[in-house]
PDB file of N, CA and C in Angstrom:
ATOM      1  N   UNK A   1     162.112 203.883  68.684  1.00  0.00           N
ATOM      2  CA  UNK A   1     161.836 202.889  67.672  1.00  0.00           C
ATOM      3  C   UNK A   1     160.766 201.937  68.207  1.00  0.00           C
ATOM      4  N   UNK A   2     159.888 201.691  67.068  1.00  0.00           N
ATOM      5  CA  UNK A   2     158.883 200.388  67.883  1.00  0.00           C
ATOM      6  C   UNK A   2     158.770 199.445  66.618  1.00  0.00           C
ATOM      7  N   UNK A   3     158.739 198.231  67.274  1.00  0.00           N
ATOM      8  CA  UNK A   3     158.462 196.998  66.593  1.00  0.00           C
ATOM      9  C   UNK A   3     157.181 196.363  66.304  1.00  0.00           C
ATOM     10  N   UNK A   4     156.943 196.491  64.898  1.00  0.00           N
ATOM     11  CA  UNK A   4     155.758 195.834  64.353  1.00  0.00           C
ATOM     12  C   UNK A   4     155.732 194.459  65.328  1.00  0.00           C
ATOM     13  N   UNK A   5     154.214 193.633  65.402  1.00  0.00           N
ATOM     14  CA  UNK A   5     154.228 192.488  65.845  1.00  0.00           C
ATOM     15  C   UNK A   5     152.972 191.874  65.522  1.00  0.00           C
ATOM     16  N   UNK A   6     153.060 190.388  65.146  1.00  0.00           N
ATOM     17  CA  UNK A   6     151.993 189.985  64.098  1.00  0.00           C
ATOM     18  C   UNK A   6     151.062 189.476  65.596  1.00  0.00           C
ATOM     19  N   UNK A   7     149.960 189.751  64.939  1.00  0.00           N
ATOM     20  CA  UNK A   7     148.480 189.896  66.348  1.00  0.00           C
ATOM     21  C   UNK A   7     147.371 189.073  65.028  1.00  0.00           C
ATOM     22  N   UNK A   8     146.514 188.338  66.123  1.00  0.00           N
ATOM     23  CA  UNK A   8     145.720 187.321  65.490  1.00  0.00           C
ATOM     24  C   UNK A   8     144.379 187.899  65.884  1.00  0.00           C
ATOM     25  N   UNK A   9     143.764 187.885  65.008  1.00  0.00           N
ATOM     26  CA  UNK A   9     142.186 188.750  65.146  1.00  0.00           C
ATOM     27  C   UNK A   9     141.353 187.247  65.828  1.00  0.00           C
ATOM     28  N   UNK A  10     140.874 188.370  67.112  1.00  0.00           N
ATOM     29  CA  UNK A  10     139.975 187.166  67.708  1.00  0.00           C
ATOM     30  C   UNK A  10     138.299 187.779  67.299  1.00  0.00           C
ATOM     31  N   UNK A  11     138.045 188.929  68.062  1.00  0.00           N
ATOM     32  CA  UNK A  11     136.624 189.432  67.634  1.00  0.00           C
ATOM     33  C   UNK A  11     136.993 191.195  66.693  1.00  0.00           C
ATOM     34  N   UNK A  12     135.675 191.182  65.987  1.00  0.00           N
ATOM     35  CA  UNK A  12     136.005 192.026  65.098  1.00  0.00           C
ATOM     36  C   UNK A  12     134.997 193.273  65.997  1.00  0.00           C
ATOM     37  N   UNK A  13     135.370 194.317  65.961  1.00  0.00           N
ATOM     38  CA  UNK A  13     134.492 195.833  66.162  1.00  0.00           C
ATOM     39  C   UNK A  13     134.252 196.948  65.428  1.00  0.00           C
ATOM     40  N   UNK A  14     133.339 197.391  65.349  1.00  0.00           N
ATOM     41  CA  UNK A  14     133.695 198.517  64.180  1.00  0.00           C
ATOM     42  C   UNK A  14     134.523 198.740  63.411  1.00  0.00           C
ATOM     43  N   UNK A  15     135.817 200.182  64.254  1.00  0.00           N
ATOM     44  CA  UNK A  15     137.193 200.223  63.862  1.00  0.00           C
ATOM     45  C   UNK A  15     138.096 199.721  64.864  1.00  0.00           C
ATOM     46  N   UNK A  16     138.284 198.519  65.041  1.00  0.00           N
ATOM     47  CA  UNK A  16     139.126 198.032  66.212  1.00  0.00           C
ATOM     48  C   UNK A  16     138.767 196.475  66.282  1.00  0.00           C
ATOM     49  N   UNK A  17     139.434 195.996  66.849  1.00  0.00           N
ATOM     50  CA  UNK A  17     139.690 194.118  66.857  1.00  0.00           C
ATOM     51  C   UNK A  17     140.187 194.196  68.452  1.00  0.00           C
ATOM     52  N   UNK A  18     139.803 192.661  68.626  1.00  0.00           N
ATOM     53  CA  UNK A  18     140.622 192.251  69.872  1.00  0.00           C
ATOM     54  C   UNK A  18     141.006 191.331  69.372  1.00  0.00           C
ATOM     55  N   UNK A  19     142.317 191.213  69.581  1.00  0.00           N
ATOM     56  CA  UNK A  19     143.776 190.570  69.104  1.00  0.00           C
ATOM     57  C   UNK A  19     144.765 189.719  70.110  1.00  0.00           C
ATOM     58  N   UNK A  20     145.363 188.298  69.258  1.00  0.00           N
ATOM     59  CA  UNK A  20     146.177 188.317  70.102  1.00  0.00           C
ATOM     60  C   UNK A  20     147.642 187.820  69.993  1.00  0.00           C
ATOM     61  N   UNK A  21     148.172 188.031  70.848  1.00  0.00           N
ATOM     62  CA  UNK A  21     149.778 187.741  70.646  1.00  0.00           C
ATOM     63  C   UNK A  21     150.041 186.927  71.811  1.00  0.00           C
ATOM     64  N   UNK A  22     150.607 185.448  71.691  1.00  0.00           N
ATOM     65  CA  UNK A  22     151.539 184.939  72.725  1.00  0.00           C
ATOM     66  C   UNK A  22     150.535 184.730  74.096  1.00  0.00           C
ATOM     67  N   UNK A  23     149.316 184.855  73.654  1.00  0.00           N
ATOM     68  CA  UNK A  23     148.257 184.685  74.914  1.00  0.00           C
ATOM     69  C   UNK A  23     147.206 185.682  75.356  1.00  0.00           C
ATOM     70  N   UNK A  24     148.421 186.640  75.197  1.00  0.00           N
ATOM     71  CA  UNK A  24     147.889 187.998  75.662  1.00  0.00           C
ATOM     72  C   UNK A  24     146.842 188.956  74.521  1.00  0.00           C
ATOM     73  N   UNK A  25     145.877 189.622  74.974  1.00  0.00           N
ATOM     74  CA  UNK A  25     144.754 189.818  74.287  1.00  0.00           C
ATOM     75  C   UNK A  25     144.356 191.449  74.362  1.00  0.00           C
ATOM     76  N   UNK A  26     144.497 191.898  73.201  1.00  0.00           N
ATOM     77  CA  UNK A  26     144.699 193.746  73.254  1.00  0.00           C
ATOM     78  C   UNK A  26     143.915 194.259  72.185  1.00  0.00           C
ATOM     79  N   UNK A  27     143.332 195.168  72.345  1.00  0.00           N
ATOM     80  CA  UNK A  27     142.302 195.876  71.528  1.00  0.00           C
ATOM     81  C   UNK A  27     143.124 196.517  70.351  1.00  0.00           C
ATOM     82  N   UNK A  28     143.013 196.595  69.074  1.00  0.00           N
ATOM     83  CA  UNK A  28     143.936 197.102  68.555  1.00  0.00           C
ATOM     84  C   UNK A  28     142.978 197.810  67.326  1.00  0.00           C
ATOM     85  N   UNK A  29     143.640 199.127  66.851  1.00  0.00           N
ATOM     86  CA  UNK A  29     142.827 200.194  66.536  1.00  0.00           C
ATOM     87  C   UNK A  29     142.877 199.592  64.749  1.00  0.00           C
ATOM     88  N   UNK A  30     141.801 199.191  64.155  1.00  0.00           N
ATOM     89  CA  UNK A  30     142.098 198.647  62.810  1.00  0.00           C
ATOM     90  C   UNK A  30     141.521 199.252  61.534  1.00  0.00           C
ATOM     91  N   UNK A  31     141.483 200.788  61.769  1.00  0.00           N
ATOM     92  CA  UNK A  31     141.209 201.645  61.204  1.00  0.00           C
ATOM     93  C   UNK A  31     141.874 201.760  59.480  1.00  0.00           C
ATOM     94  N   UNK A  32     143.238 201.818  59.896  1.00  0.00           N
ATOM     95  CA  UNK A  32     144.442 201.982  58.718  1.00  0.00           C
ATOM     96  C   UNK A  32     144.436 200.511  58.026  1.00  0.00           C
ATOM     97  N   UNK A  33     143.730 199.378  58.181  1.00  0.00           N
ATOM     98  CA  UNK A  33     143.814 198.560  57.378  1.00  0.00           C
ATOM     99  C   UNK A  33     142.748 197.764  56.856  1.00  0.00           C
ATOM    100  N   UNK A  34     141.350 199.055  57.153  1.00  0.00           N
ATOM    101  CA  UNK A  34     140.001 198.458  56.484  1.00  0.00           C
ATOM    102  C   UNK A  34     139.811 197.464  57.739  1.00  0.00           C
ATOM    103  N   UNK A  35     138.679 196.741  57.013  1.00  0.00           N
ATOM    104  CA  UNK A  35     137.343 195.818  57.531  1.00  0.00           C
ATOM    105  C   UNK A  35     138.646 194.174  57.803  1.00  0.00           C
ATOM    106  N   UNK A  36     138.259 193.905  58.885  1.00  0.00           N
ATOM    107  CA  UNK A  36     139.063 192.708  59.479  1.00  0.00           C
ATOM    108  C   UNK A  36     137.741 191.976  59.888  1.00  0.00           C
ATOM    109  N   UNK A  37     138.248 190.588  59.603  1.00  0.00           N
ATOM    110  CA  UNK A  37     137.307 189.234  59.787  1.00  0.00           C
ATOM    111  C   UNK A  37     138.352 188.403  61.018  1.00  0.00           C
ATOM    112  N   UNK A  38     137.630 187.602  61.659  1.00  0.00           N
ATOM    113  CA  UNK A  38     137.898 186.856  62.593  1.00  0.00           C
ATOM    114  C   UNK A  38     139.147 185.802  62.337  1.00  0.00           C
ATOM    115  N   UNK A  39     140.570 185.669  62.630  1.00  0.00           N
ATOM    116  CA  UNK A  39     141.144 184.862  61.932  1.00  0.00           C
ATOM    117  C   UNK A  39     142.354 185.017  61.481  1.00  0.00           C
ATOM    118  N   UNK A  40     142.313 187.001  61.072  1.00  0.00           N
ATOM    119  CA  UNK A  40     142.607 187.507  60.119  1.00  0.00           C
ATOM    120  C   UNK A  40     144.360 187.889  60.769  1.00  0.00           C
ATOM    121  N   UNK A  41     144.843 187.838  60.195  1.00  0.00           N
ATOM    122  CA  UNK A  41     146.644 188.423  61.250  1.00  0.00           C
ATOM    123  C   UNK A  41     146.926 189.220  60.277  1.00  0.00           C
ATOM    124  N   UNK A  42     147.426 190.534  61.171  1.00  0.00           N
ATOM    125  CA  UNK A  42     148.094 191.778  61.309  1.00  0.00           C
ATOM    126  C   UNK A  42     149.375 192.350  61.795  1.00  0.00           C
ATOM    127  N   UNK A  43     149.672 193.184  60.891  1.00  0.00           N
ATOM    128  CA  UNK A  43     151.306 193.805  61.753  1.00  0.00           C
ATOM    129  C   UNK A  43     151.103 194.981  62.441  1.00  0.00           C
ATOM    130  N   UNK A  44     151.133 194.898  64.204  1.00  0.00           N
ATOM    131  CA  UNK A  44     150.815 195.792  64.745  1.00  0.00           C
ATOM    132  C   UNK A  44     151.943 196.899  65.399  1.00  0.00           C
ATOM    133  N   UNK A  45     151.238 197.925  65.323  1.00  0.00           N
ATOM    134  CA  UNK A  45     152.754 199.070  65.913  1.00  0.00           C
ATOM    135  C   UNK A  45     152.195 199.670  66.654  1.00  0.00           C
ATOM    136  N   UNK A  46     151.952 200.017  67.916  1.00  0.00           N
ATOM    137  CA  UNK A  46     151.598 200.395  69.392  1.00  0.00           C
ATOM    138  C   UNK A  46     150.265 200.524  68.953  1.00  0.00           C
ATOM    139  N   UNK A  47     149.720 199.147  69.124  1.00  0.00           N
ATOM    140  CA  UNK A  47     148.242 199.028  69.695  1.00  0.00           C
ATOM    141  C   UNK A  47     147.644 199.757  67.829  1.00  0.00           C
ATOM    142  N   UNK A  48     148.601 199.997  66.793  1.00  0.00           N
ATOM    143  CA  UNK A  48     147.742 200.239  65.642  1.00  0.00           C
ATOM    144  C   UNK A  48     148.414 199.283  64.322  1.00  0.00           C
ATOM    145  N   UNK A  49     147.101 198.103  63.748  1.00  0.00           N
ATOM    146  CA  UNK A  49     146.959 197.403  62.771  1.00  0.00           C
ATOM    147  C   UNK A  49     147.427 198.694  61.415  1.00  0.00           C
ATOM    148  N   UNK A  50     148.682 197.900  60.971  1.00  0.00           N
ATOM    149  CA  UNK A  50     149.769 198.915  59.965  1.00  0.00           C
ATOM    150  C   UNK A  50     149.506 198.057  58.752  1.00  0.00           C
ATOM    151  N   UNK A  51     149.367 197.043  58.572  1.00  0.00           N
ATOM    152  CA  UNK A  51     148.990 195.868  57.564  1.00  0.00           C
ATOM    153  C   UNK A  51     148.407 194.662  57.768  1.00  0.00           C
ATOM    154  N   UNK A  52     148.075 193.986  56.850  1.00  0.00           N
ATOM    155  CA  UNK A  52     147.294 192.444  56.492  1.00  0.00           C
ATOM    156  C   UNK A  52     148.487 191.652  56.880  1.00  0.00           C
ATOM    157  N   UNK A  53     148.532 190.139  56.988  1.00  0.00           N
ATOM    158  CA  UNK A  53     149.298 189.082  56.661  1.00  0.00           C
ATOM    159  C   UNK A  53     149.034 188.040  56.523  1.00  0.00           C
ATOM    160  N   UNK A  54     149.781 187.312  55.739  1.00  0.00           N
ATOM    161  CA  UNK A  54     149.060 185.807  55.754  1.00  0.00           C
ATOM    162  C   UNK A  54     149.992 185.086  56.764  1.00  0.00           C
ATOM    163  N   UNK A  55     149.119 183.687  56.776  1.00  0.00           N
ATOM    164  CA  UNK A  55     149.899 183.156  58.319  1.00  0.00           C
ATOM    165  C   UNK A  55     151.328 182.803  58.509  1.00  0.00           C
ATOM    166  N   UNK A  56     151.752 182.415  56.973  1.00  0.00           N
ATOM    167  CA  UNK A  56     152.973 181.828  57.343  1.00  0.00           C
ATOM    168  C   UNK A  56     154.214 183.173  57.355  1.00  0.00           C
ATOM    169  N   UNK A  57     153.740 184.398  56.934  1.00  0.00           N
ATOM    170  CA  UNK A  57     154.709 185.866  57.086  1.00  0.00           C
ATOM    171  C   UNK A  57     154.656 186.061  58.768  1.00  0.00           C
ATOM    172  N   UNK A  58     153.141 186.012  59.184  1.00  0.00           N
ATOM    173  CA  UNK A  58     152.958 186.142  60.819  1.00  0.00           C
ATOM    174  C   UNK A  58     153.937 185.330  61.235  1.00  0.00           C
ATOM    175  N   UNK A  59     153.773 183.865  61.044  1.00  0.00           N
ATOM    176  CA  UNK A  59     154.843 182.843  62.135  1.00  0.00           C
ATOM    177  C   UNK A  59     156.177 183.626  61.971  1.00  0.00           C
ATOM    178  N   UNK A  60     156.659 184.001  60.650  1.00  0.00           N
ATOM    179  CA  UNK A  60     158.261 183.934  60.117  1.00  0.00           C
ATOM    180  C   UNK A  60     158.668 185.397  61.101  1.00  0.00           C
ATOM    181  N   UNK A  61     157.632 186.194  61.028  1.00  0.00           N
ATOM    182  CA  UNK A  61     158.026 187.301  62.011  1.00  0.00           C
ATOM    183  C   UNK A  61     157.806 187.353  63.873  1.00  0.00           C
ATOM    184  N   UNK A  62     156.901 186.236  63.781  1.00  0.00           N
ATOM    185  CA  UNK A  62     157.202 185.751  65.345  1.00  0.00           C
ATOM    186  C   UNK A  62     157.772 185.247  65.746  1.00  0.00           C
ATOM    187  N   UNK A  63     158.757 184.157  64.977  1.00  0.00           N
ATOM    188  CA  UNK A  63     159.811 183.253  64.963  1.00  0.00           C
ATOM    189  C   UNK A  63     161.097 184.140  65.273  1.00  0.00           C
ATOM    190  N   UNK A  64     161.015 185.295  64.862  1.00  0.00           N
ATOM    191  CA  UNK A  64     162.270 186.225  64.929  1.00  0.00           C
ATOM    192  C   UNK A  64     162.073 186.735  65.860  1.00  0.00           C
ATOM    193  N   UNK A  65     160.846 187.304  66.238  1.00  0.00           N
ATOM    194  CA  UNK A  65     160.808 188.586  67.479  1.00  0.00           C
ATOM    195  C   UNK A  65     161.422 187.550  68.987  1.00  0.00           C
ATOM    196  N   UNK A  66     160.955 186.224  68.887  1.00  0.00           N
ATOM    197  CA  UNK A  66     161.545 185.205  69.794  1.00  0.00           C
ATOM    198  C   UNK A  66     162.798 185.010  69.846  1.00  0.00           C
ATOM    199  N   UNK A  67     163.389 184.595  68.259  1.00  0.00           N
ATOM    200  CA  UNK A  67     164.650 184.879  68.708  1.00  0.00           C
ATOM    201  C   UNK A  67     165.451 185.969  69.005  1.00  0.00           C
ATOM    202  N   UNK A  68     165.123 187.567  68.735  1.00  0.00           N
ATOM    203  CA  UNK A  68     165.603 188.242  69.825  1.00  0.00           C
ATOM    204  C   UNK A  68     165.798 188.357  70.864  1.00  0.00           C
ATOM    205  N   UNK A  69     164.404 187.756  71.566  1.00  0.00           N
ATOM    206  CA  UNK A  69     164.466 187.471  72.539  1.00  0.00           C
ATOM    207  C   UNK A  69     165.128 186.464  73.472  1.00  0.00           C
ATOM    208  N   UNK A  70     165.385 185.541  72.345  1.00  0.00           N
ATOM    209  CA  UNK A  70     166.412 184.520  72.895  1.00  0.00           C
ATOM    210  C   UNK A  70     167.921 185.036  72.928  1.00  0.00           C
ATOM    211  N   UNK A  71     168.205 185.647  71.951  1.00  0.00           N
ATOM    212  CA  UNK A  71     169.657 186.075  72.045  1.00  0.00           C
ATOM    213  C   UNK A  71     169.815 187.256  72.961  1.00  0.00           C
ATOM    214  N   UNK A  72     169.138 187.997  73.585  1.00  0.00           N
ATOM    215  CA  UNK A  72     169.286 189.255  74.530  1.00  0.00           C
ATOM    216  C   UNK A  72     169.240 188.453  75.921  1.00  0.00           C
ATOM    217  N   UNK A  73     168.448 187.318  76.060  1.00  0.00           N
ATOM    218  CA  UNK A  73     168.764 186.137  77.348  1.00  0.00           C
ATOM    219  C   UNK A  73     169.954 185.633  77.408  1.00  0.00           C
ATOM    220  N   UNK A  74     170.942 185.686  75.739  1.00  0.00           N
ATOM    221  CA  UNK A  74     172.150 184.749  75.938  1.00  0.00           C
ATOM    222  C   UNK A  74     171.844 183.313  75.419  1.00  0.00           C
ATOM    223  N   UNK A  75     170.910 183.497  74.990  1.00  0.00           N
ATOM    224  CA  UNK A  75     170.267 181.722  74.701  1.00  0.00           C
ATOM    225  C   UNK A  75     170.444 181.394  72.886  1.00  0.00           C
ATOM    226  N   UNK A  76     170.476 180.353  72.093  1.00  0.00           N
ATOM    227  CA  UNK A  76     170.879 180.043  71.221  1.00  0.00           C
ATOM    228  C   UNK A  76     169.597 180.271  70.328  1.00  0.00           C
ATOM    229  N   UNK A  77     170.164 180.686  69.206  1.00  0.00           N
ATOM    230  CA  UNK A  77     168.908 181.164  68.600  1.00  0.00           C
ATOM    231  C   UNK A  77     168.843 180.268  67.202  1.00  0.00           C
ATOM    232  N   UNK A  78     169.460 179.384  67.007  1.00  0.00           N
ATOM    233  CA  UNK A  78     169.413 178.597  65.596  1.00  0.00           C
ATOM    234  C   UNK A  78     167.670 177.982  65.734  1.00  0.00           C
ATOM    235  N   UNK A  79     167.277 177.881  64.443  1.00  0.00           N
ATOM    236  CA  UNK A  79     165.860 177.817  64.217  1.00  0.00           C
ATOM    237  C   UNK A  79     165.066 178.938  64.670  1.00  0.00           C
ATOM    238  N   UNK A  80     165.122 179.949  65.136  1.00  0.00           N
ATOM    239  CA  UNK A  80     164.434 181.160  64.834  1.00  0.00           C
ATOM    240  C   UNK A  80     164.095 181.633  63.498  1.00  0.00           C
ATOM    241  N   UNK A  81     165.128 181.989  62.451  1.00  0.00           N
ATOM    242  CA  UNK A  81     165.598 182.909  61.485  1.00  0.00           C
ATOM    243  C   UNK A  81     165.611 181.543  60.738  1.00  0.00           C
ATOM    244  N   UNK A  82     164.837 180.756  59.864  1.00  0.00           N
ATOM    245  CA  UNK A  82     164.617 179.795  58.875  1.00  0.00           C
ATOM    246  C   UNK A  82     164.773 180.236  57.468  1.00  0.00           C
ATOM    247  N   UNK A  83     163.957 181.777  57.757  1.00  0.00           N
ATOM    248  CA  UNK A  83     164.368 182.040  56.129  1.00  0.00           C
ATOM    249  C   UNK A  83     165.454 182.608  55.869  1.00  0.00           C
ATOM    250  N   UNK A  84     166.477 182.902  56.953  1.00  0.00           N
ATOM    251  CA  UNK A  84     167.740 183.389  56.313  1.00  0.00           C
ATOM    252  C   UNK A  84     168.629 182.069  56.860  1.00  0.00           C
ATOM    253  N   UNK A  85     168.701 181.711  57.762  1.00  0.00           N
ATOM    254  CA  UNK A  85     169.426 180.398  57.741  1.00  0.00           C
ATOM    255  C   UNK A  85     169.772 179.659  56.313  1.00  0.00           C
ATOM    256  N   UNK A  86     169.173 179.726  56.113  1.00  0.00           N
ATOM    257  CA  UNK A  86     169.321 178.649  54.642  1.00  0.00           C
ATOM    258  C   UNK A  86     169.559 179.338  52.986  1.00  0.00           C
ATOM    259  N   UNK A  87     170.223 180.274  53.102  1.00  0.00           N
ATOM    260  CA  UNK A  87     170.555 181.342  52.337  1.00  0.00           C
ATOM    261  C   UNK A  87     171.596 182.213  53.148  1.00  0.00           C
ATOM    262  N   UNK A  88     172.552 182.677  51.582  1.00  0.00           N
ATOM    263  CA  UNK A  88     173.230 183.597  51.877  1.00  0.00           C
ATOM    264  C   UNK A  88     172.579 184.761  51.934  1.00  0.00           C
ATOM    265  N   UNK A  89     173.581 185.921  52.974  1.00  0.00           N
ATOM    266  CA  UNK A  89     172.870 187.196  52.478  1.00  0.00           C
ATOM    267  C   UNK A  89     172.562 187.792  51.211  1.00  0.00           C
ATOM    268  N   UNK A  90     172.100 189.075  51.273  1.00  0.00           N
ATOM    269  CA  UNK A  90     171.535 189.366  49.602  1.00  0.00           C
ATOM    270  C   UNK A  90     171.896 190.430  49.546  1.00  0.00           C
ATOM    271  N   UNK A  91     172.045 191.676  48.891  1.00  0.00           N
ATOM    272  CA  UNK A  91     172.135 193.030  48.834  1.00  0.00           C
ATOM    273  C   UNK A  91     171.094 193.555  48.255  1.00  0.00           C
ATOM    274  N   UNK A  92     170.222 194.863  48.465  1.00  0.00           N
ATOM    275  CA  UNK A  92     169.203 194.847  47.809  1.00  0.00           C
ATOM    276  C   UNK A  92     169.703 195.139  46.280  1.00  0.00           C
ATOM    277  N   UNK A  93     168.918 195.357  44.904  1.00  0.00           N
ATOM    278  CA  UNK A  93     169.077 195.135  43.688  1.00  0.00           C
ATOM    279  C   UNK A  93     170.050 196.289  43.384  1.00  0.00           C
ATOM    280  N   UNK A  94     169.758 197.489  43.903  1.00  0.00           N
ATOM    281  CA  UNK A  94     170.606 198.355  43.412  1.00  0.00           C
ATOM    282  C   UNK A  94     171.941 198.246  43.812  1.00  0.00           C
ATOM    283  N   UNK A  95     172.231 197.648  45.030  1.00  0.00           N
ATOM    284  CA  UNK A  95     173.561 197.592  45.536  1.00  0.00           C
ATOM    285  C   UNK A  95     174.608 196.827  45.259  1.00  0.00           C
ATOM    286  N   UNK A  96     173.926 195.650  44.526  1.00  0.00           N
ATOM    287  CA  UNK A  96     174.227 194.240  44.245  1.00  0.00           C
ATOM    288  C   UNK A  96     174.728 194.872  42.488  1.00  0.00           C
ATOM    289  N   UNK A  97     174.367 195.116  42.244  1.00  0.00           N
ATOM    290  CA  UNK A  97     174.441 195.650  40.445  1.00  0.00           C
ATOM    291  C   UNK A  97     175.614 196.772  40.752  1.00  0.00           C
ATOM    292  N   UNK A  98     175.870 197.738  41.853  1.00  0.00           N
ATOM    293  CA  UNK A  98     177.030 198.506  41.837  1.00  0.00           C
ATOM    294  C   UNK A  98     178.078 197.339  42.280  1.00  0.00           C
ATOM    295  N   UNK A  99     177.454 196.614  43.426  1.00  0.00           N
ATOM    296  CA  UNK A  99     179.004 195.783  43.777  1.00  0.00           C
ATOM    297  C   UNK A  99     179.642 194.708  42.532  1.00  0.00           C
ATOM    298  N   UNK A 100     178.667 194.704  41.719  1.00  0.00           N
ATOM    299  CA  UNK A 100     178.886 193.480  40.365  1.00  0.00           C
ATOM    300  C   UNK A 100     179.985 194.486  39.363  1.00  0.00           C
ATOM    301  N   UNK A 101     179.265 195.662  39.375  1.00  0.00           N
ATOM    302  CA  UNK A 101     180.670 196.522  38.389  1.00  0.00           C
ATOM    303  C   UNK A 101     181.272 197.175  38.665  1.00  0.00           C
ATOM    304  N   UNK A 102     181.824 197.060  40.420  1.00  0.00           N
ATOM    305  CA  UNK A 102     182.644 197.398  40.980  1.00  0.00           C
ATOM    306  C   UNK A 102     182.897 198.944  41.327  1.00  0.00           C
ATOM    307  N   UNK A 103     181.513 199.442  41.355  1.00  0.00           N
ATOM    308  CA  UNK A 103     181.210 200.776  41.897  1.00  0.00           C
ATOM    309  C   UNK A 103     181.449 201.243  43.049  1.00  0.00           C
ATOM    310  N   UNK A 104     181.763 202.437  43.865  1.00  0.00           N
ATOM    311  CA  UNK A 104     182.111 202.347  44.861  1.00  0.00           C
ATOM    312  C   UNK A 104     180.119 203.101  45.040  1.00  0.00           C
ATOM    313  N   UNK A 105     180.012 202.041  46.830  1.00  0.00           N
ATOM    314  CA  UNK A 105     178.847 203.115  46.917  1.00  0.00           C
ATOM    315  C   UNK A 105     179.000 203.928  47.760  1.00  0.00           C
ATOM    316  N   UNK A 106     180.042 205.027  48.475  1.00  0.00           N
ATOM    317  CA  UNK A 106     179.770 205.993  49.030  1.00  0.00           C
ATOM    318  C   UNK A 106     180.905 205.709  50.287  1.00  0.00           C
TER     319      UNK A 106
END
């Protein structure tokens, strides 16, 4: 399994960017998501740009990849996870509409 991770376009290249995450600065292949401008943040999956993002989806998914990282240290992770903190869970639509008329799902 590998984990997407949002990367901040520093210089643009042909098909490829240098990017960065957390300091650290990696060439990343930006083929699969068209023409990238300086600025621009991406969801990356081993060294390959998989999608666009805007900034505040980037933070909300760096905010999490941290707090994994905080909770695999043992360390407290409240304020990581903002957008589910403050909400109950959800079921997606189809599941939520069987559990409403009391369907069994499987």
């Amino acid at each position: 399994m590998c984990i997407g991770v949002p990367m901040k376009v520093l210089r643009v290249n042909d098909l490829s960017a240098i990017c960065e995450r957390d300091g650290a600065h990696e060439e990343i292949d930006t083929s699969l998501v068209g023409q990238v401008q300086t600025g621009d943040w991406l969801l990356v999956f081993l060294k390959v740009a998989r999608k666009r993002l805007d900034e505040s989806e980037a933070a909300l998914i760096a905010a999490a990849l941290h707090g994994l990282e905080a909770a695999m240290a043992g360390e407290n992770v409240a304020g990581f996870f903002s957008d589910l903190e403050s909400r109950e869970p959800s079921l997606p639509p189809h599941l939520e509409r069987a559990r409403r008329s009391g369907a069994a799902t499987g």
